[in-house]
N, C-alpha and C. Protein backbone atom coordinates (compact mmCIF):
# COMPACT_ATOMS: atom_id res chain seq x y z
N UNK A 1 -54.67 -107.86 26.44
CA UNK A 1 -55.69 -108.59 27.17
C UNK A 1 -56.70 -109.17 26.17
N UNK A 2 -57.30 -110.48 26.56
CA UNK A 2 -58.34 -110.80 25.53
C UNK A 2 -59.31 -111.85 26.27
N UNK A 3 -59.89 -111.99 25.79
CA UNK A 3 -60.94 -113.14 26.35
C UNK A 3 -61.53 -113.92 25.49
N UNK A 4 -62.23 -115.19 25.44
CA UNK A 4 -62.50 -116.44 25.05
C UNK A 4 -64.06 -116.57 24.86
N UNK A 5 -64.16 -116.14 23.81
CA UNK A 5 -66.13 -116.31 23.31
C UNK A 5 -66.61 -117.17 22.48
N UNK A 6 -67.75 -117.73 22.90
CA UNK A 6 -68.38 -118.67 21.18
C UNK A 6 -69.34 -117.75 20.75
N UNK A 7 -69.17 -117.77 19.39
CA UNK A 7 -69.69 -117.05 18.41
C UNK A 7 -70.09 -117.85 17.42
N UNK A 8 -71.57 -118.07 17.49
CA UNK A 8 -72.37 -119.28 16.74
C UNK A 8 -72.16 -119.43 14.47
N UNK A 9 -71.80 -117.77 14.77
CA UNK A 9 -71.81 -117.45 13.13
C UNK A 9 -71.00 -116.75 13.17
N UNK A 10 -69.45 -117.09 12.37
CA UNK A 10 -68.54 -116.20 12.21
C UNK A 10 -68.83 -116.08 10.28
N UNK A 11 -68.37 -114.94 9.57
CA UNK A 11 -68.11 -114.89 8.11
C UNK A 11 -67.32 -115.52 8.05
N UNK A 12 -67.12 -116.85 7.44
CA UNK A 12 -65.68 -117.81 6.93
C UNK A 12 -65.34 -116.88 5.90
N UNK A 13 -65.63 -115.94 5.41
CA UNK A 13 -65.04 -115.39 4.18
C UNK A 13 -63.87 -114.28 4.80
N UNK A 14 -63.88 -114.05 5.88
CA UNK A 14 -62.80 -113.19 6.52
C UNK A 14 -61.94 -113.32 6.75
N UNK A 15 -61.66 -114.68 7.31
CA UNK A 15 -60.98 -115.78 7.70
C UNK A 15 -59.68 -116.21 6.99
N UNK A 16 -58.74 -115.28 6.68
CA UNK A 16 -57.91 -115.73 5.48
C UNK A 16 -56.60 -115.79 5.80
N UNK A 17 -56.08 -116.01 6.61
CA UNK A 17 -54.43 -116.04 7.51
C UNK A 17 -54.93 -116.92 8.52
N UNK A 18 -53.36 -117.50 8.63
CA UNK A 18 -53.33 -118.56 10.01
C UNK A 18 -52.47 -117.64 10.81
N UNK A 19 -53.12 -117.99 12.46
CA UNK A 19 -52.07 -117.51 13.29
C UNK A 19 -51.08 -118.90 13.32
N UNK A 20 -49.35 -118.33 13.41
CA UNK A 20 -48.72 -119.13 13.85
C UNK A 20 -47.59 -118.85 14.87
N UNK A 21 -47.81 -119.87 16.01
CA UNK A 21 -46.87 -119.37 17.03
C UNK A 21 -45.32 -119.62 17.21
N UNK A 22 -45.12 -119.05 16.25
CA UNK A 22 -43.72 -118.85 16.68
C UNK A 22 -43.57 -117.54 15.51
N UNK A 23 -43.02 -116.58 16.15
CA UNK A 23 -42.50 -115.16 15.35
C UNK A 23 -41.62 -114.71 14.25
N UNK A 24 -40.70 -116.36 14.64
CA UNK A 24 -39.70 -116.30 13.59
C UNK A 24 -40.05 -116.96 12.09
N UNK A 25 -41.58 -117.46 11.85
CA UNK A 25 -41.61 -118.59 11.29
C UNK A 25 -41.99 -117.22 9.66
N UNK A 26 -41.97 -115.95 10.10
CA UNK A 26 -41.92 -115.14 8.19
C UNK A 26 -42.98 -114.41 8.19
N UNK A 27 -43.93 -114.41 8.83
CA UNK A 27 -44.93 -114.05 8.79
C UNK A 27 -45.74 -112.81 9.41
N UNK A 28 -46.69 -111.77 9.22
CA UNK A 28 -46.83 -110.63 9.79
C UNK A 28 -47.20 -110.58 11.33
N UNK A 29 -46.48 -110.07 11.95
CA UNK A 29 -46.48 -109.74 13.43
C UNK A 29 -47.78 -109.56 13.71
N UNK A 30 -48.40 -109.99 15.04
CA UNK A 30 -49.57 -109.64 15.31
C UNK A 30 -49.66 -109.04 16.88
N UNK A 31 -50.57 -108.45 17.60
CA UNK A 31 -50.56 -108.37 19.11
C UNK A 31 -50.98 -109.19 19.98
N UNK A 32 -50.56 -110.38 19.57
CA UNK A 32 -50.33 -111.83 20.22
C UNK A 32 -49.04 -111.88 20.58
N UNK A 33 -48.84 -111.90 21.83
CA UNK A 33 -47.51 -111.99 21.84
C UNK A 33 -46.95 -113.30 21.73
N UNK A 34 -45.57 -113.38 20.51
CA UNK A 34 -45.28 -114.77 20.11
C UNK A 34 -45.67 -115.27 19.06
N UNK A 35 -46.44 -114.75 17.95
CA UNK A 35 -46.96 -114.80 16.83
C UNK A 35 -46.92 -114.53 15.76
N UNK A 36 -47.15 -114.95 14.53
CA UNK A 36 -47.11 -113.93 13.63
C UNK A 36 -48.42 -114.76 12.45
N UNK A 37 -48.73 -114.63 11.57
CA UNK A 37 -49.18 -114.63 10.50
C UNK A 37 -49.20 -115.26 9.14
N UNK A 38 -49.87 -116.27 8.59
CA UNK A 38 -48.90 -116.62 7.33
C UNK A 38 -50.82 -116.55 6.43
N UNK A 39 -50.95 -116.70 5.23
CA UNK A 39 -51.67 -116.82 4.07
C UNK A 39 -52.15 -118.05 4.39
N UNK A 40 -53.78 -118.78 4.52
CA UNK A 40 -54.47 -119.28 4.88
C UNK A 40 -54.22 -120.24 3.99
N UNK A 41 -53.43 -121.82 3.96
CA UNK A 41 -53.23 -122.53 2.91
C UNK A 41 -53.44 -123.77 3.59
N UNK A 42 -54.69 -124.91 3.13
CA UNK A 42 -54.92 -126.01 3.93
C UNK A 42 -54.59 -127.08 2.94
N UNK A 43 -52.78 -126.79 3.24
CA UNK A 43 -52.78 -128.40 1.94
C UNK A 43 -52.52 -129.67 2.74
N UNK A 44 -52.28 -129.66 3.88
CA UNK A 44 -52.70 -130.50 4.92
C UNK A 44 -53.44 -131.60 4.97
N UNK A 45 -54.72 -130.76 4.61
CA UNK A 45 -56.04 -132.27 4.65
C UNK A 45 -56.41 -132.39 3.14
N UNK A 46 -55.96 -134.26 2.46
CA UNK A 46 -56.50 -134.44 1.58
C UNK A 46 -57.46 -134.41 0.80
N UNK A 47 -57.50 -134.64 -0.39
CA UNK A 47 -58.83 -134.20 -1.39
C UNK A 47 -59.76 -134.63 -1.11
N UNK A 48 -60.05 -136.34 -0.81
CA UNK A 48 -60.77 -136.69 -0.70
C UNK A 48 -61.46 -136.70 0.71
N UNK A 49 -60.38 -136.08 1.72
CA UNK A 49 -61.49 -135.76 3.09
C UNK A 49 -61.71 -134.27 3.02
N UNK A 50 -61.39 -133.52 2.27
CA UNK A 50 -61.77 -132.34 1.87
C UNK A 50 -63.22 -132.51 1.48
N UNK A 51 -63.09 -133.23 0.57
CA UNK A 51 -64.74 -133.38 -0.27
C UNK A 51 -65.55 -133.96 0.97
N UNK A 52 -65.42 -135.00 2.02
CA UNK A 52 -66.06 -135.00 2.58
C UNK A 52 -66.47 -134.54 3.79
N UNK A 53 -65.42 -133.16 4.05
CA UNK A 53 -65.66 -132.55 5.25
C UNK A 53 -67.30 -131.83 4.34
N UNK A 54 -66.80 -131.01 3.48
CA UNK A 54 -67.59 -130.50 2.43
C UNK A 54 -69.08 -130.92 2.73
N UNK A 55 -68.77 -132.41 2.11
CA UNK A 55 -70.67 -133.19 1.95
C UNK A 55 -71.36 -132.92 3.62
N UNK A 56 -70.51 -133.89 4.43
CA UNK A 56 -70.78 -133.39 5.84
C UNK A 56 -71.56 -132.32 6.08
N UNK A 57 -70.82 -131.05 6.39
CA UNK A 57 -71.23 -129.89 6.34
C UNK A 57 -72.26 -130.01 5.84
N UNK A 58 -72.53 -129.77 4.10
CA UNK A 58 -74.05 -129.76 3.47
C UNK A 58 -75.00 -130.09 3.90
N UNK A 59 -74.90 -131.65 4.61
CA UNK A 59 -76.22 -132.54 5.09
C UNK A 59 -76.22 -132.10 6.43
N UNK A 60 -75.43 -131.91 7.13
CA UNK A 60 -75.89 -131.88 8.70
C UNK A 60 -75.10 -130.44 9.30
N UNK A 61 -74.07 -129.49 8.97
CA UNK A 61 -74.21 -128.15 9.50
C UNK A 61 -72.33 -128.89 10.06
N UNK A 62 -72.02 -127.79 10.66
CA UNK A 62 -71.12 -127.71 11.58
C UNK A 62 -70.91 -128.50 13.08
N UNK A 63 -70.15 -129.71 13.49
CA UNK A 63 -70.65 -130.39 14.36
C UNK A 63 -69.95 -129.78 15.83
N UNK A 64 -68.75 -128.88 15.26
CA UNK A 64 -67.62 -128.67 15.85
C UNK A 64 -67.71 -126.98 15.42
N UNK A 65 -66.87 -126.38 16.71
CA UNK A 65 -66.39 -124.78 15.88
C UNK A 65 -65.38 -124.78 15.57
N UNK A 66 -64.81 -123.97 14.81
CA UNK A 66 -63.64 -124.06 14.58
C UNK A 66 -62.63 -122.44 16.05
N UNK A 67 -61.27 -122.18 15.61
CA UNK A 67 -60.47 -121.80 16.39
C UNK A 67 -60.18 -120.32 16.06
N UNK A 68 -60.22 -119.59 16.10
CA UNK A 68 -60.10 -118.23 15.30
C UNK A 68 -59.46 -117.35 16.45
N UNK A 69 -58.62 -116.36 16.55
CA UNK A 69 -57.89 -115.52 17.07
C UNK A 69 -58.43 -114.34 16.49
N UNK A 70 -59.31 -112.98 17.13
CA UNK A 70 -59.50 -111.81 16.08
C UNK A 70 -58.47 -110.91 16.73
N UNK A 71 -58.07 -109.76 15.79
CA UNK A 71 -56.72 -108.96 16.27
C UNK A 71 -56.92 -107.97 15.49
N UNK A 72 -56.51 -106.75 15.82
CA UNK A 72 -57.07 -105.44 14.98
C UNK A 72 -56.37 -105.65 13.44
N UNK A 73 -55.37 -106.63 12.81
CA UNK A 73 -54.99 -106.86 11.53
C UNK A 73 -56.22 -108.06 11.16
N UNK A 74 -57.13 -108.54 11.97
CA UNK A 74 -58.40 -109.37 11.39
C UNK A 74 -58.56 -110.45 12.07
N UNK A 75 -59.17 -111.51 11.55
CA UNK A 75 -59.79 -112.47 12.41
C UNK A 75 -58.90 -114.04 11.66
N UNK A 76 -57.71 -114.93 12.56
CA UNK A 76 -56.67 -115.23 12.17
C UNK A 76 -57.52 -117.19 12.46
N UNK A 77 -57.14 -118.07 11.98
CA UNK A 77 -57.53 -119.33 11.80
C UNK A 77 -56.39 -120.06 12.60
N UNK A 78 -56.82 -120.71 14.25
CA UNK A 78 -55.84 -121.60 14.77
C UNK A 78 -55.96 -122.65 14.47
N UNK A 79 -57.25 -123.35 14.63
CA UNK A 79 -58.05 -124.66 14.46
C UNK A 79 -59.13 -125.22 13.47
N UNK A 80 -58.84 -125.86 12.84
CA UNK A 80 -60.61 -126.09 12.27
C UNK A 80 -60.10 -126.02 10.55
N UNK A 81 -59.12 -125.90 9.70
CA UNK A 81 -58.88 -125.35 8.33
C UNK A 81 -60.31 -126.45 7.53
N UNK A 82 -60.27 -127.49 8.00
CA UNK A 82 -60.97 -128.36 6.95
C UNK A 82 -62.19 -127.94 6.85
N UNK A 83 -62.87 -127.51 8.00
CA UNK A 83 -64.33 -126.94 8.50
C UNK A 83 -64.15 -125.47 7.56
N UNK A 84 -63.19 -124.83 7.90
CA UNK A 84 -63.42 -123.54 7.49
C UNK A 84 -63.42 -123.71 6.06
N UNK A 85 -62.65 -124.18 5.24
CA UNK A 85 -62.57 -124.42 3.71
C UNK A 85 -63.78 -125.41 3.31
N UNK A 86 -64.47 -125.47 3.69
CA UNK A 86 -66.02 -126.17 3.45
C UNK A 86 -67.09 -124.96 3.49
N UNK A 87 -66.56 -124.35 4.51
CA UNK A 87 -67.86 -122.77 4.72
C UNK A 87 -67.13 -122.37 3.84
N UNK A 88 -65.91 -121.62 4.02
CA UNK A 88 -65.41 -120.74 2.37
C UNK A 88 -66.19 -121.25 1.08
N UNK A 89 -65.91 -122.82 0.76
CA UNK A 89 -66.63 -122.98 -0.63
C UNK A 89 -68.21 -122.78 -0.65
N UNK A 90 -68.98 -123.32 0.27
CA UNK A 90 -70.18 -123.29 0.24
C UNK A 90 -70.98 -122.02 1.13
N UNK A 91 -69.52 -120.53 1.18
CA UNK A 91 -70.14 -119.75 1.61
C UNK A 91 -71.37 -119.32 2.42
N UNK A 92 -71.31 -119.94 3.43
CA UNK A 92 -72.00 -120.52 4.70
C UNK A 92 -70.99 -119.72 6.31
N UNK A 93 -71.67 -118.96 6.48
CA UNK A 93 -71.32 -118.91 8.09
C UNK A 93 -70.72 -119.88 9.36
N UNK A 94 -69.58 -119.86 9.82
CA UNK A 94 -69.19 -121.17 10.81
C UNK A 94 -69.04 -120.75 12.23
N UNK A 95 -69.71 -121.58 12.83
CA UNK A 95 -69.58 -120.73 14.53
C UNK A 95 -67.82 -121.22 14.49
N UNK A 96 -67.73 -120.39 15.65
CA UNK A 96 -66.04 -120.14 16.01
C UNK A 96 -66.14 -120.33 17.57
N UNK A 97 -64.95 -120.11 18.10
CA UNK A 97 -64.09 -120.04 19.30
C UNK A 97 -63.42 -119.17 19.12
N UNK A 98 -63.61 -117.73 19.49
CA UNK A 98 -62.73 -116.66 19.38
C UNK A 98 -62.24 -115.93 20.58
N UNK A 99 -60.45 -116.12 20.39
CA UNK A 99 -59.76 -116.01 21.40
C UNK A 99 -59.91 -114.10 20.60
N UNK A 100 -60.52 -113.33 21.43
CA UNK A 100 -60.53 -111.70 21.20
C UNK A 100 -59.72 -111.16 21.92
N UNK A 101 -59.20 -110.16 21.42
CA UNK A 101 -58.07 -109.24 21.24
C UNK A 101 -58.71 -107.88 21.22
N UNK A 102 -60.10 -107.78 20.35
CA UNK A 102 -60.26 -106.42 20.18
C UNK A 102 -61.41 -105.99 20.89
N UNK A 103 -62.57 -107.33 21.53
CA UNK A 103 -63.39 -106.91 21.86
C UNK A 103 -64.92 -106.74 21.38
N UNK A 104 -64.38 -106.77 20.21
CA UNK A 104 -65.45 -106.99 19.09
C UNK A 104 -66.57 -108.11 19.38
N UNK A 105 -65.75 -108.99 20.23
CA UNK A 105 -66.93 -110.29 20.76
C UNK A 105 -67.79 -110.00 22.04
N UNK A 106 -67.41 -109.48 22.69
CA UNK A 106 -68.14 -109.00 24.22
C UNK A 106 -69.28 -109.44 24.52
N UNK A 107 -69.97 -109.60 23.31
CA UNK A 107 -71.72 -109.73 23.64
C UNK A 107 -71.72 -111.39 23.40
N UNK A 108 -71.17 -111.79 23.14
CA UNK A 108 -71.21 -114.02 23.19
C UNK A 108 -70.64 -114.35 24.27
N UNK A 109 -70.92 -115.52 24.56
CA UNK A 109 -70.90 -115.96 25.95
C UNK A 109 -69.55 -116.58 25.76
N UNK A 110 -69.48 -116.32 27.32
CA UNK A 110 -67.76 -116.50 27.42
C UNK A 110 -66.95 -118.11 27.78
N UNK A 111 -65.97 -118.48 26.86
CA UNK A 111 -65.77 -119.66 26.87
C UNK A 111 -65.12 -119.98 27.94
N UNK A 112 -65.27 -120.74 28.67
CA UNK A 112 -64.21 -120.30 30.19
C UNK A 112 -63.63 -122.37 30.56
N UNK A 113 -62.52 -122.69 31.30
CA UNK A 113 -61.77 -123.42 31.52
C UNK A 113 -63.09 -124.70 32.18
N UNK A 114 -64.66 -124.27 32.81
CA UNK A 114 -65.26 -125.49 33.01
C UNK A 114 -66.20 -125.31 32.11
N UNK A 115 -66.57 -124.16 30.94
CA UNK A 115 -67.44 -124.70 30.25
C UNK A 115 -67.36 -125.09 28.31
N UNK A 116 -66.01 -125.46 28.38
CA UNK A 116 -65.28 -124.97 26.76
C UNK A 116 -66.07 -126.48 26.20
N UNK A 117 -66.10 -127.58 27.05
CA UNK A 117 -66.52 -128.89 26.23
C UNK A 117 -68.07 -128.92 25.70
N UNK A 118 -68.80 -127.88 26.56
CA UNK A 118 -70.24 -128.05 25.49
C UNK A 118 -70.71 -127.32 24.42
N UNK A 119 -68.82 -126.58 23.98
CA UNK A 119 -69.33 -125.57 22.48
C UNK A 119 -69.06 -127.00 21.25
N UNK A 120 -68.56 -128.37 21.66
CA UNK A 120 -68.31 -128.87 21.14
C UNK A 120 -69.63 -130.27 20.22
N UNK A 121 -69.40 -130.88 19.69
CA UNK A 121 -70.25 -132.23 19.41
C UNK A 121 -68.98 -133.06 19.87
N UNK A 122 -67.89 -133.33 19.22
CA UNK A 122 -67.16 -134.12 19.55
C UNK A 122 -65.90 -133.30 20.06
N UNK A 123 -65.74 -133.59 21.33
CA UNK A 123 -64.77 -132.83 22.29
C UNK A 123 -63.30 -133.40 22.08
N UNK A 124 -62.63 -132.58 21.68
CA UNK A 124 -61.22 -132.68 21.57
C UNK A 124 -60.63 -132.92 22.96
N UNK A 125 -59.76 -133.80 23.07
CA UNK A 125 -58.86 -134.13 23.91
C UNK A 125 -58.18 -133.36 24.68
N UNK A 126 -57.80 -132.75 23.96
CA UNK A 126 -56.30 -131.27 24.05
C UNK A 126 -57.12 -129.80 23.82
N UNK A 127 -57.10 -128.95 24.98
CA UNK A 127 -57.97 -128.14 24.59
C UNK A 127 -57.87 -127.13 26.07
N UNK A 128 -56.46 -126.43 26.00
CA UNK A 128 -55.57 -125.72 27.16
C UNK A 128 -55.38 -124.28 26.88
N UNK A 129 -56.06 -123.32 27.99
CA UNK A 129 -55.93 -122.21 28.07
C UNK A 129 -54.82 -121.70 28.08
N UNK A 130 -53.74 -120.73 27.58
CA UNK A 130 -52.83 -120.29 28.33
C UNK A 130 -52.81 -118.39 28.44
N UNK A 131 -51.66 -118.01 28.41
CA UNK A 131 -51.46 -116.50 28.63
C UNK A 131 -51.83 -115.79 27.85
N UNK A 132 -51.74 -116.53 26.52
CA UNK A 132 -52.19 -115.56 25.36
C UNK A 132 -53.53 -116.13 24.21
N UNK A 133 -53.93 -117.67 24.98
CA UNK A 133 -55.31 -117.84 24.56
C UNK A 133 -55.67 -119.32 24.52
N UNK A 134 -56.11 -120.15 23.45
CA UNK A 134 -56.19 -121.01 23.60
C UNK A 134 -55.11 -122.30 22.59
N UNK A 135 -55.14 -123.39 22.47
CA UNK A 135 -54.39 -124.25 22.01
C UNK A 135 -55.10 -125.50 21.97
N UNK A 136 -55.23 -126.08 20.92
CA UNK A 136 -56.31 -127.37 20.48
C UNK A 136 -55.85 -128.02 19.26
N UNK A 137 -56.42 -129.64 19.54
CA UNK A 137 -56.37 -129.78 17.92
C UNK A 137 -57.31 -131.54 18.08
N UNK A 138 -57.21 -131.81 17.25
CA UNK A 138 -57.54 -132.83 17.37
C UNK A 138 -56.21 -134.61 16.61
N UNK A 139 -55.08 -133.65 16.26
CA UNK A 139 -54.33 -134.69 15.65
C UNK A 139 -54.85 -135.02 13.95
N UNK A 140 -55.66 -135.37 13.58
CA UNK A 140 -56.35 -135.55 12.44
C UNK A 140 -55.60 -134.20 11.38
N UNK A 141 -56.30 -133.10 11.79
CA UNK A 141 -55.78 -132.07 10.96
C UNK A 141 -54.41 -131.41 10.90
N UNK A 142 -53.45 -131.91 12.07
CA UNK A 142 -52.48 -131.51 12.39
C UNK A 142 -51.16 -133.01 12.20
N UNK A 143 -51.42 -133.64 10.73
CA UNK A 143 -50.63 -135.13 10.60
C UNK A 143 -49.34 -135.04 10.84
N UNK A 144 -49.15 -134.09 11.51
CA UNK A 144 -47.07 -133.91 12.13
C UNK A 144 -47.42 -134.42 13.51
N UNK A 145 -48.27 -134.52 14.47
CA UNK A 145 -48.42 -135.26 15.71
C UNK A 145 -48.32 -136.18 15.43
N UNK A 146 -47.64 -136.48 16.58
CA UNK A 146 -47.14 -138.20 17.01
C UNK A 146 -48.55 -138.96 17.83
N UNK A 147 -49.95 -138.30 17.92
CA UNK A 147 -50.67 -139.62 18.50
C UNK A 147 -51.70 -138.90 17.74
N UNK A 148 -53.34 -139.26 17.40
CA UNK A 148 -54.62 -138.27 17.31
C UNK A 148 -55.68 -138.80 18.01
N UNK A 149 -56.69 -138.01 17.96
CA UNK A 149 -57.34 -137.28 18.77
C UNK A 149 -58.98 -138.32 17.86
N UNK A 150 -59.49 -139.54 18.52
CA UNK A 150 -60.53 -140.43 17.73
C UNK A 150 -61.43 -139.41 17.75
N UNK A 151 -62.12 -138.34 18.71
CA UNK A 151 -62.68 -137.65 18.21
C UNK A 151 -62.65 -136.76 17.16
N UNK A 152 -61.63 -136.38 16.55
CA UNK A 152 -61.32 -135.70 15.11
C UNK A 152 -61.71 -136.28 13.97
N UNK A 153 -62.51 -137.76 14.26
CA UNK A 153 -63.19 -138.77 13.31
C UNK A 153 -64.10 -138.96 13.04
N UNK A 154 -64.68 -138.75 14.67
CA UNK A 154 -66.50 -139.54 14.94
C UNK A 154 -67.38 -138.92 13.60
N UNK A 155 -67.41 -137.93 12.81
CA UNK A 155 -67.88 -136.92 11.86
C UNK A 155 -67.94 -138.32 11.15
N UNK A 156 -66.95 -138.79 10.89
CA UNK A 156 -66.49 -139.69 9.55
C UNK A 156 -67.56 -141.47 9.66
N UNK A 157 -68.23 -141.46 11.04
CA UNK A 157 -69.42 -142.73 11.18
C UNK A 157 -70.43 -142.64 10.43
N UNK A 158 -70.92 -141.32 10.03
CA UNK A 158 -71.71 -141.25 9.55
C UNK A 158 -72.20 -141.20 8.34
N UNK A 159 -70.94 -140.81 7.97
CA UNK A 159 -70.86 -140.68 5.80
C UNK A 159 -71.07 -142.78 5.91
N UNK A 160 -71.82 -143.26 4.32
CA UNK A 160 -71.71 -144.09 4.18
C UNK A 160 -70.65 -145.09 3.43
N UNK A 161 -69.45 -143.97 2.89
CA UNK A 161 -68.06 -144.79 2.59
C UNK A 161 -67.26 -143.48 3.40
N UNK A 162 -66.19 -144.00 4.06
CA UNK A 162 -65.60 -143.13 4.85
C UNK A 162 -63.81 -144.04 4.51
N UNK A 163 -63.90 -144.72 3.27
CA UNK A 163 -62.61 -145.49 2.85
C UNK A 163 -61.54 -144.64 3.19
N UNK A 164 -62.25 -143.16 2.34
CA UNK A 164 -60.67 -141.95 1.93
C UNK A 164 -59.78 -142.10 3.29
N UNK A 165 -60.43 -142.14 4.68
CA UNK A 165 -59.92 -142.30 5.67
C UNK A 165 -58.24 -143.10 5.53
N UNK A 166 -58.76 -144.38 5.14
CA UNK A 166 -57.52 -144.98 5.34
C UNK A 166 -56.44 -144.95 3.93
N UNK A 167 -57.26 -144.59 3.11
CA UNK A 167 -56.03 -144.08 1.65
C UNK A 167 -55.70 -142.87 2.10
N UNK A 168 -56.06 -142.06 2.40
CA UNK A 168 -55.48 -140.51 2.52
C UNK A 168 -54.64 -140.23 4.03
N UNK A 169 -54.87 -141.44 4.97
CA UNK A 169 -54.04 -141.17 6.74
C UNK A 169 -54.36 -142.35 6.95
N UNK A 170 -53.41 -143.38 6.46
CA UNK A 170 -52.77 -144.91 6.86
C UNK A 170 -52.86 -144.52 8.09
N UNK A 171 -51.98 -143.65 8.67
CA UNK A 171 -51.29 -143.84 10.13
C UNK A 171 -52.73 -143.66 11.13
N UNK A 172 -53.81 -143.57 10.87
CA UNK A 172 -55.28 -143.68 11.61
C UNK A 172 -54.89 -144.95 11.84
């Protein structure tokens, strides 16, 4: 059993495995059912929107939470790697979305199916409860989707060169 909390300040330093759903994919079993585990590796999002998830962050904070699963083996990364590897470097606290398992969240308010869009600044599209928790993305961070998600961008109006955009994800 688990339930769905925002948690304004998670330690990004804890944060060090992705959950991934499918069991067969190598990785350590978790009590998610359907899951397992792999080593937190965001080679995914390029250097140069790396650096500017980074600057972002610095000047204006977290606009978005990121996705986190906690489970008595720890607190597992669904959503958000670019956000979270910006708090990792600049060792900074990141609110979350934590689909709990252990309970440990009880005391944050509970994210529930009519109120999940105002933990957001820019609300993801895709963003579906199911049996064993939640499922999101915005397309941007996930470049194996076939469509994305313009809110996975709006961040990017505000930097004053936002070029890397189209050298680093033509397909924007």
């Amino acid at each position: 059993m688990f339930t769905v909390r925002y948690c304004p300040t998670v330690d990004s330093q804890i944060v060090t495995r992705r959950i991934i759903f499918n069991p067969n994919y190598g990785g350590e079993a978790t009590e998610v059912p359907g899951t397992c585990t792999v080593r937190c590796i965001n080679k995914g999002i390029k250097p140069k929107t790396r650096a500017a998830i980074t600057k972002s962050v610095e000047a204006g904070g977290f606009r978005n939470p990121i996705l986190v699963y906690a489970t008595q083996s720890g607190v597992h990364l669904s959503f958000g790697g670019g956000r979270l590897l910006a708090a990792q470097q600049l060792d900074v606290p990141i609110p979350a979305i934590v689909v709990d398992y252990t309970g440990d969240f009880q005391l944050f308010e509970e994210v529930t199916p009519s109120n999940w869009q105002s933990f957001f600044t820019d609300v993801p599209a895709f963003f579906e409860f199911s049996e064993v928790g939640v499922h999101t993305h915005y397309g941007l961070e996930r470049g194996r989707d076939e469509w994305f998600d313009p809110a996975g961008i709006e961040w990017t109006k505000e930097l004053d060169d936002n070029d890397f955009l189209i050298e680093e994800s033509p397909w924007l």
